[in-house]
C-alpha atoms as a PDB file:
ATOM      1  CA  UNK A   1     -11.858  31.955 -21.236  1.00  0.00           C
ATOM      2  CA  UNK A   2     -11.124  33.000 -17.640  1.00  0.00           C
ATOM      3  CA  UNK A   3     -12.456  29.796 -16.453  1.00  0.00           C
ATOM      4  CA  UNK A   4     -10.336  27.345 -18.644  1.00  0.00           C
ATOM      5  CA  UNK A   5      -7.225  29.137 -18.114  1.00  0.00           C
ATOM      6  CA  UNK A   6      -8.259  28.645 -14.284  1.00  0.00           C
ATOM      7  CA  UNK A   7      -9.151  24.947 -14.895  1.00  0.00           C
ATOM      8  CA  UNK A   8      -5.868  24.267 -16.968  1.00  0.00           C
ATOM      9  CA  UNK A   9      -3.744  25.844 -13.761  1.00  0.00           C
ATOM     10  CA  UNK A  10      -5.684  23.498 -11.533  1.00  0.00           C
ATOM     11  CA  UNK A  11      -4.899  20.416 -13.427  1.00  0.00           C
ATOM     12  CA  UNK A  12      -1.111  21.443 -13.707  1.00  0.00           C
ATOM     13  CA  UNK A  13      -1.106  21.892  -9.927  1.00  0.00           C
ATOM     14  CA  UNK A  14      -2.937  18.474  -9.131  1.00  0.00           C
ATOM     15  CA  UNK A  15      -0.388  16.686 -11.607  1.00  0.00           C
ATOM     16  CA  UNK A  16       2.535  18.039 -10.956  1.00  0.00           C
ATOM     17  CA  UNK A  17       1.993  17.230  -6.915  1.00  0.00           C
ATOM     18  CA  UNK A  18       0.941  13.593  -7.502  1.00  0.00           C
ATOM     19  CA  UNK A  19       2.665  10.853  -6.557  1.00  0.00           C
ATOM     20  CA  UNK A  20       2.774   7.686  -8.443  1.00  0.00           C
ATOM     21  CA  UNK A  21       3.969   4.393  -6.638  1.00  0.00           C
ATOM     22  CA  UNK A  22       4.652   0.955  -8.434  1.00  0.00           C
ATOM     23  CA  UNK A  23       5.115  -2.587  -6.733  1.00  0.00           C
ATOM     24  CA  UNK A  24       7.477  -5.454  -8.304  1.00  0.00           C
ATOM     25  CA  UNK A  25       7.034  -8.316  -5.567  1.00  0.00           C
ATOM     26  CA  UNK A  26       4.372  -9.342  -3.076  1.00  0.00           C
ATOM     27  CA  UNK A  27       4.320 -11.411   0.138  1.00  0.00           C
ATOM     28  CA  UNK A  28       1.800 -13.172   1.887  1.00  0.00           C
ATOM     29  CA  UNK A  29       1.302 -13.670   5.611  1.00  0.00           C
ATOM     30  CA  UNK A  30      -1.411 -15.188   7.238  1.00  0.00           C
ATOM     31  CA  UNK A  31      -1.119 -15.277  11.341  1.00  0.00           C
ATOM     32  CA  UNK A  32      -3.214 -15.798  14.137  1.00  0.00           C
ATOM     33  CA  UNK A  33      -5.037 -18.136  16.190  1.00  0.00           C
ATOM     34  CA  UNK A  34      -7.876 -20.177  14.015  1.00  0.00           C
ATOM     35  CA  UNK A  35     -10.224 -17.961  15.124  1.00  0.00           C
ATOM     36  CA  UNK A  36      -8.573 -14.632  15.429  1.00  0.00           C
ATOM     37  CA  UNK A  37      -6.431 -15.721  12.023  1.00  0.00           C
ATOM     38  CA  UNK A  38      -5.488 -12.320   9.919  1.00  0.00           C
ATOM     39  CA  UNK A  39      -3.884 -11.908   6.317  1.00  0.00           C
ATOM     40  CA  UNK A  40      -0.929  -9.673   5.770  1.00  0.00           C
ATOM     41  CA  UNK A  41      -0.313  -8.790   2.015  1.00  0.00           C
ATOM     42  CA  UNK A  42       3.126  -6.377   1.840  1.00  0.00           C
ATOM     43  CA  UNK A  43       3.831  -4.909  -2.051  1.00  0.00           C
ATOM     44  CA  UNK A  44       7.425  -3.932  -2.431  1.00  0.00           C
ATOM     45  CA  UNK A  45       9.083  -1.517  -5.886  1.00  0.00           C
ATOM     46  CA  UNK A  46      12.692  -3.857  -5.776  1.00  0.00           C
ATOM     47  CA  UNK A  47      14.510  -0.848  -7.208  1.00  0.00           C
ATOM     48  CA  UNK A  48      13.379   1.644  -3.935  1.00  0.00           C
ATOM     49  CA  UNK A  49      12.551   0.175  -0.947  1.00  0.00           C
ATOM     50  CA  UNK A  50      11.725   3.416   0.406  1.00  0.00           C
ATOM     51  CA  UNK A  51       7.764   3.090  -0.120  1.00  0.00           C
ATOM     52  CA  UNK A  52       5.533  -0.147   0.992  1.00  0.00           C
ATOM     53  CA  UNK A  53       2.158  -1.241   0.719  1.00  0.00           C
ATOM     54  CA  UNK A  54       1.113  -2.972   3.550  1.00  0.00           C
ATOM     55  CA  UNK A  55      -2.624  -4.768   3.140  1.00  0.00           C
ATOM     56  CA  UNK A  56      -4.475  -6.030   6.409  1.00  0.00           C
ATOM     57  CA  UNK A  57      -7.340  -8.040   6.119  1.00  0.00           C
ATOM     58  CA  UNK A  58      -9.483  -9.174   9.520  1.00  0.00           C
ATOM     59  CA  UNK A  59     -12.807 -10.854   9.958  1.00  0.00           C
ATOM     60  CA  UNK A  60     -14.077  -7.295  11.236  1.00  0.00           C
ATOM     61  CA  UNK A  61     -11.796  -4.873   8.875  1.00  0.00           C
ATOM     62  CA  UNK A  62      -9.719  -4.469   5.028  1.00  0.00           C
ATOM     63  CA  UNK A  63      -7.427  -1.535   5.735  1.00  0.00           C
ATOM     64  CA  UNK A  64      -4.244  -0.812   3.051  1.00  0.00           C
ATOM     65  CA  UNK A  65      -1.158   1.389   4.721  1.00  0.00           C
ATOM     66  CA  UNK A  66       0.873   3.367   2.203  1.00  0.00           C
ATOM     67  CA  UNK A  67       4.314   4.007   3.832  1.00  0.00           C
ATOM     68  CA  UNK A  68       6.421   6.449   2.269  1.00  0.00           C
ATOM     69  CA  UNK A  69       9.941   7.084   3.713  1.00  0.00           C
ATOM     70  CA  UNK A  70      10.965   9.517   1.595  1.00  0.00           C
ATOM     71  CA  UNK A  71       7.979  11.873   2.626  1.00  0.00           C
ATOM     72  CA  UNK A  72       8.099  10.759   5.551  1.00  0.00           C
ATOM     73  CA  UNK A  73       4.338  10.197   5.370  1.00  0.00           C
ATOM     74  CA  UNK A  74       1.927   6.986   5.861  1.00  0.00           C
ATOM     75  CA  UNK A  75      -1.595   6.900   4.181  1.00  0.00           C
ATOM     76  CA  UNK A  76      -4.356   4.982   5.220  1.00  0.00           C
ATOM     77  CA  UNK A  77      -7.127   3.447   3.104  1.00  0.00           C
ATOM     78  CA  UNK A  78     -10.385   1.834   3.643  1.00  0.00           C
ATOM     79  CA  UNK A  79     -10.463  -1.050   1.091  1.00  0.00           C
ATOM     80  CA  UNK A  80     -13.926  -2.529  -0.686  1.00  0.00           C
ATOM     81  CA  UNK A  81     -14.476  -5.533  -2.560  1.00  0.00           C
ATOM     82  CA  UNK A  82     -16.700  -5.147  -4.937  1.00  0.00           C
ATOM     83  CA  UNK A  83     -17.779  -8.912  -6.944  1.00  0.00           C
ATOM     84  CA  UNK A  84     -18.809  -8.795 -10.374  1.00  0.00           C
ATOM     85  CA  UNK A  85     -19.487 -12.094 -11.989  1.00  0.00           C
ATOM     86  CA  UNK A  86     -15.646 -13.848 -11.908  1.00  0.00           C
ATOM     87  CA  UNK A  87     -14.253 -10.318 -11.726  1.00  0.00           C
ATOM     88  CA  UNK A  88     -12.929  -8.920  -8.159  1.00  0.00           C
ATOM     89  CA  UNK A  89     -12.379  -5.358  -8.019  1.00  0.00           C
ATOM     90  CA  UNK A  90     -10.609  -3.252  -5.475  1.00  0.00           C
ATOM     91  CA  UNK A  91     -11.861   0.025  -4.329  1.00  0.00           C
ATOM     92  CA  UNK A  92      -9.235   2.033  -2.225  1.00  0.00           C
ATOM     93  CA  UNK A  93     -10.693   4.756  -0.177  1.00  0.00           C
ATOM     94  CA  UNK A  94      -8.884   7.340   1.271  1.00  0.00           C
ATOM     95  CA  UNK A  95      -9.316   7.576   5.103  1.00  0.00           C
ATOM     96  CA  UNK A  96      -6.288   9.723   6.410  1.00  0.00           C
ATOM     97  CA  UNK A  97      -2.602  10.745   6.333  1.00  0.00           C
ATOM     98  CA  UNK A  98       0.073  11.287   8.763  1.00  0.00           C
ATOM     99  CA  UNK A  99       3.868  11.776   9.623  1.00  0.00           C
ATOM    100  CA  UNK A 100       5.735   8.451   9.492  1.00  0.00           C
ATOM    101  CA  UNK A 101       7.823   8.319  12.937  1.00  0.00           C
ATOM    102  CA  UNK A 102      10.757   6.709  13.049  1.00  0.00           C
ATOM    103  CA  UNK A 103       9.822   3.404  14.806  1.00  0.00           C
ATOM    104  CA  UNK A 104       7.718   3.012  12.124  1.00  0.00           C
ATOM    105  CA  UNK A 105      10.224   3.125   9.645  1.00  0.00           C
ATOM    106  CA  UNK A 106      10.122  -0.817   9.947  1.00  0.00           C
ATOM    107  CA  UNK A 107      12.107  -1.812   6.845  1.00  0.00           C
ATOM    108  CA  UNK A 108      14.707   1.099   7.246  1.00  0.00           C
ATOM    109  CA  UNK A 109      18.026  -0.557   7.088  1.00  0.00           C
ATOM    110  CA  UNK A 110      16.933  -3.820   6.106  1.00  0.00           C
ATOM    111  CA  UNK A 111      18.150  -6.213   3.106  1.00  0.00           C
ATOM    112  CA  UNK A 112      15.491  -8.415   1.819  1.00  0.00           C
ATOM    113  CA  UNK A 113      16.880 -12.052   0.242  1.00  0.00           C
ATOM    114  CA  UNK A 114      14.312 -14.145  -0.603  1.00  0.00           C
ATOM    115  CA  UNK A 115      15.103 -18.085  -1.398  1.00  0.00           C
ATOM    116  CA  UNK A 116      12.947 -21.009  -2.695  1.00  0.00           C
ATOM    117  CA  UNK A 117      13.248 -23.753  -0.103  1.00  0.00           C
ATOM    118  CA  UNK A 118      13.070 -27.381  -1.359  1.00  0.00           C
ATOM    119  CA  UNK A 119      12.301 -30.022   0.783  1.00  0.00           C
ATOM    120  CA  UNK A 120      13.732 -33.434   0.879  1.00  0.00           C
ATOM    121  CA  UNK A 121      11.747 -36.134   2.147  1.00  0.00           C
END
């Protein structure tokens, strides 16, 4: 009895300090030279800009940053693609956390407008 009254506390404890995050809008960057070329994905919540995915992918590395402003805390991942048939799946794992400084606070103060461009020709 001990034991699930012990187990019940621990589950209470691990809830109750989780965070859950939620992204609304994605964007897409790919930069580089041709050879050195590296894709930026950034997932965004509209209603609280105050938290940011940012996804790097590199010939040599997939890394995912979780910035949290509000915390004041960024979390780094180690991502794996795993193939299964058609299906891609994700596997996020956790490599570290640390204290968000301010000049990384790169969003702070920012308004983002985005606009679908049509071209004449």
């Amino acid at each position: 009895m001990k034991k699930i009254f012990i187990l019940t506390l621990f589950f209470l404890f691990i809830s109750g300090n989780s965070q859950t995050y939620s992204f609304d809008f994605l964007t897409k960057y790919v930069s580089g030279e041709k050879a050195k070329q590296h894709e930026t994905v950034m997932y965004f919540n509209t209603d609280d800009f105050s938290y940011y995915l940012k996804i790097l992918r590199t010939p040599y590395d997939f890394t995912a940053y979780l910035f949290d402003e509000n915390l004041m805390k960024i979390h780094q991942f180690n991502i794996i693609e795993q193939k299964n048939n058609s299906d891609i799946t994700f596997v996020f794992q956790y490599k570290s956390s640390g204290k968000l400084t301010s000049n990384q606070k790169q969003y702070k103060n920012y308004q983002f407008v985005f606009n679908e461009i049509s071209y004449m020709f």
